[in-house]
C-alpha atoms as a PDB file:
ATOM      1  CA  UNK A   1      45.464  13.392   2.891  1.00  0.00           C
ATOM      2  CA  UNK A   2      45.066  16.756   1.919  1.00  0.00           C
ATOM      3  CA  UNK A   3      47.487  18.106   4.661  1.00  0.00           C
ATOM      4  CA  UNK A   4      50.224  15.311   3.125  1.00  0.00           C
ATOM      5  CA  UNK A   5      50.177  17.309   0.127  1.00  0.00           C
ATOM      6  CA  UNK A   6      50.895  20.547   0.902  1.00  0.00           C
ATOM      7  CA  UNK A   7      53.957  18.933   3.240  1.00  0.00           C
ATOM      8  CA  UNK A   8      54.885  17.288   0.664  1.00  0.00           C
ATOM      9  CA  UNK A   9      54.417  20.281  -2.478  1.00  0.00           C
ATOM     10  CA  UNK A  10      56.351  23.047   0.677  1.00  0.00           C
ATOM     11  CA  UNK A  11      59.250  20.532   1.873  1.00  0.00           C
ATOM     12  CA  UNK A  12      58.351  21.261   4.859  1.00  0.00           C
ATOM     13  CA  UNK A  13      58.843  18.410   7.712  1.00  0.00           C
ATOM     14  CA  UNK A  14      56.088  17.345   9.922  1.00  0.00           C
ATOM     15  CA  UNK A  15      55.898  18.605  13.536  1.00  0.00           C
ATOM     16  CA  UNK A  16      56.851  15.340  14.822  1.00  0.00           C
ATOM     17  CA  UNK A  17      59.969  14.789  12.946  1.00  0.00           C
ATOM     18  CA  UNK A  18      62.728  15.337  15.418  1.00  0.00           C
ATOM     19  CA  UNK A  19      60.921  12.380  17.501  1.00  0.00           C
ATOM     20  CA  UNK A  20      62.135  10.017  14.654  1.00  0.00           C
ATOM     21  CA  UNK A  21      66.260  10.251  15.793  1.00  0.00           C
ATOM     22  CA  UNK A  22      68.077   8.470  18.164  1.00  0.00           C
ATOM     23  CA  UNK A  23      68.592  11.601  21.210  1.00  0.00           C
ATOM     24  CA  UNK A  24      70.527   8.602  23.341  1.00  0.00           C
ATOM     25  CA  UNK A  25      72.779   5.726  23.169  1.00  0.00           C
ATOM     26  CA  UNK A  26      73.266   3.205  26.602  1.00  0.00           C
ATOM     27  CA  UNK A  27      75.927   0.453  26.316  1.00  0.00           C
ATOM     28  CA  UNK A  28      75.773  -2.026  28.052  1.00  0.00           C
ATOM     29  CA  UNK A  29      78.720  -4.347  28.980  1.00  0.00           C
ATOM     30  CA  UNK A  30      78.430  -8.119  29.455  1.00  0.00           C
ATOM     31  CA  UNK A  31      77.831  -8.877  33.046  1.00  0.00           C
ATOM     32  CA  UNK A  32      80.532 -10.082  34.997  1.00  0.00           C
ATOM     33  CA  UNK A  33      81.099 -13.832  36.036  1.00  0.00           C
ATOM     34  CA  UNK A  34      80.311 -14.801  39.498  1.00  0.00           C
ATOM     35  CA  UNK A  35      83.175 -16.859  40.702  1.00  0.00           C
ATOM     36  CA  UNK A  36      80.349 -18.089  43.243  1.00  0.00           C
ATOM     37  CA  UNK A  37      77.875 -19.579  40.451  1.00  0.00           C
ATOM     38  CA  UNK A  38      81.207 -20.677  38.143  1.00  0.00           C
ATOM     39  CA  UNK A  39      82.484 -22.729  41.733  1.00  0.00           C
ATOM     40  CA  UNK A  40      79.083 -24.043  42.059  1.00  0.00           C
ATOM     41  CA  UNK A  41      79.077 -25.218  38.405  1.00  0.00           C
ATOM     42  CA  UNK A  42      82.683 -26.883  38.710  1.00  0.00           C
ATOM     43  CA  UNK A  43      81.532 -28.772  41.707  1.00  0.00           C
ATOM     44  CA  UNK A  44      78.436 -30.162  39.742  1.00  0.00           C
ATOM     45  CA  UNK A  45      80.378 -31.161  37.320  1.00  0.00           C
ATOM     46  CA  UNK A  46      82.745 -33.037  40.104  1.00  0.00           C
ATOM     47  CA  UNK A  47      79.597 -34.632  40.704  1.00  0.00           C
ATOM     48  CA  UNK A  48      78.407 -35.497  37.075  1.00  0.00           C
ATOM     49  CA  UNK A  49      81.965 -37.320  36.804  1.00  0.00           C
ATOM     50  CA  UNK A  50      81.537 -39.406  40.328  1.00  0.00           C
ATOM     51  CA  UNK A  51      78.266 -40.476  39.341  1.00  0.00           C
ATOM     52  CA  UNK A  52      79.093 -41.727  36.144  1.00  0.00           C
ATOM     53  CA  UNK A  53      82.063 -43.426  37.261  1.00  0.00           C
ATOM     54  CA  UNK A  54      79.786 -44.926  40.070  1.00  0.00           C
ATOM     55  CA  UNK A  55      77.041 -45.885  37.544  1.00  0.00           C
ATOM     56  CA  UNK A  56      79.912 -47.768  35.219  1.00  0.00           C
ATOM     57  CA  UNK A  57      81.111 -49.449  38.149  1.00  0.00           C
ATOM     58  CA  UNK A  58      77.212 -50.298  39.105  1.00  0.00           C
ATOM     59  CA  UNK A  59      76.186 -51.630  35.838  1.00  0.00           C
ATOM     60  CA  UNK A  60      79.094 -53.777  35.490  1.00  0.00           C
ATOM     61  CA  UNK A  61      79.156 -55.390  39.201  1.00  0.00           C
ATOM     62  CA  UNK A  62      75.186 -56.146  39.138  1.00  0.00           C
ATOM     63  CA  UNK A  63      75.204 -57.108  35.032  1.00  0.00           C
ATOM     64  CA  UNK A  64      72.356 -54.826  34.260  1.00  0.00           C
ATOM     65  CA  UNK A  65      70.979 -55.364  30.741  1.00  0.00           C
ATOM     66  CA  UNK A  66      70.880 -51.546  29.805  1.00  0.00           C
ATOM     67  CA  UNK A  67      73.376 -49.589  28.288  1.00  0.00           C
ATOM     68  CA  UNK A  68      74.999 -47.341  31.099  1.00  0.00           C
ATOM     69  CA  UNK A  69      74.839 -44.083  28.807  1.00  0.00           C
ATOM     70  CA  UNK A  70      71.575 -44.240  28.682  1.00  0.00           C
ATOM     71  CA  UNK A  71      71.963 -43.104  32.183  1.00  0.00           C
ATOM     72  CA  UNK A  72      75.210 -40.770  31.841  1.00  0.00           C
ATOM     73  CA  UNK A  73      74.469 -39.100  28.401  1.00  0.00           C
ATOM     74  CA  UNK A  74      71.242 -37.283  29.564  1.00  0.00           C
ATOM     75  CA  UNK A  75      73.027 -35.600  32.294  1.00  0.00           C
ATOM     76  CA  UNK A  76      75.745 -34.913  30.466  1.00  0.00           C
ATOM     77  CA  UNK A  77      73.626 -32.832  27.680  1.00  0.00           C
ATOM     78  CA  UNK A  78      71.811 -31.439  30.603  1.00  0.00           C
ATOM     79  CA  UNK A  79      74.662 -29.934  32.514  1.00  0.00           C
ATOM     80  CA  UNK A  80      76.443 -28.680  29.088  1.00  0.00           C
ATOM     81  CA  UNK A  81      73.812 -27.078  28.097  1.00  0.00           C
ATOM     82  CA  UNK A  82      73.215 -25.419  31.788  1.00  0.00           C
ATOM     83  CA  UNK A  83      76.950 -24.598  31.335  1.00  0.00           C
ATOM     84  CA  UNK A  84      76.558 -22.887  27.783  1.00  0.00           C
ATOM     85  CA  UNK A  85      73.586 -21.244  28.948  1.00  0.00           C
ATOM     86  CA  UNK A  86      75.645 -19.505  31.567  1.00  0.00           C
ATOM     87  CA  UNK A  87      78.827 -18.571  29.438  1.00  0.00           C
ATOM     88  CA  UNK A  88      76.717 -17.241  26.760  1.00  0.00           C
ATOM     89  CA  UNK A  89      74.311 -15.003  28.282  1.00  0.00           C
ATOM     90  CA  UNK A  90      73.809 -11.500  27.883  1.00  0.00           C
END
């Protein structure tokens, strides 16, 4: 405490007070897309669209007594938010 004092009465800095500033900067830029994942995600959501299509087309021809979103609207909020997860990283 005693030391604090006299720093503090003589101005003086401590020893360690050039640790305290930045020495370096690194930037980083966003990753680049993989045109291999962003294919991969286009042809899932190919898929997403021919299932729901085939689970309309299901429902209706066997006159199931459940809503068809129930089935289509999870995936759907699955895949979007796979998608958003990958166009919004970094």
């Amino acid at each position: 405490m005693f030391s604090e004092l006299v720093r503090l009465v003589s101005r003086r800095p401590p020893g360690d007070y050039e640790r305290g500033f930045v020495r370096s900067v690194f930037v980083r830029r966003k990753s680049p897309r993989n045109p291999r994942v962003e294919r991969v995600i286009k042809a899932g959501w190919v898929i997403i669209l021919i299932k729901s299509v085939a689970v309309l087309w299901a429902f209706d021809r066997y006159h199931v007594q459940v809503n068809p979103l129930w089935v289509i609207a999870p995936t759907i909020v699955f895949a979007a938010l796979c998608t958003l997860v990958y166009l919004l990283r970094d």
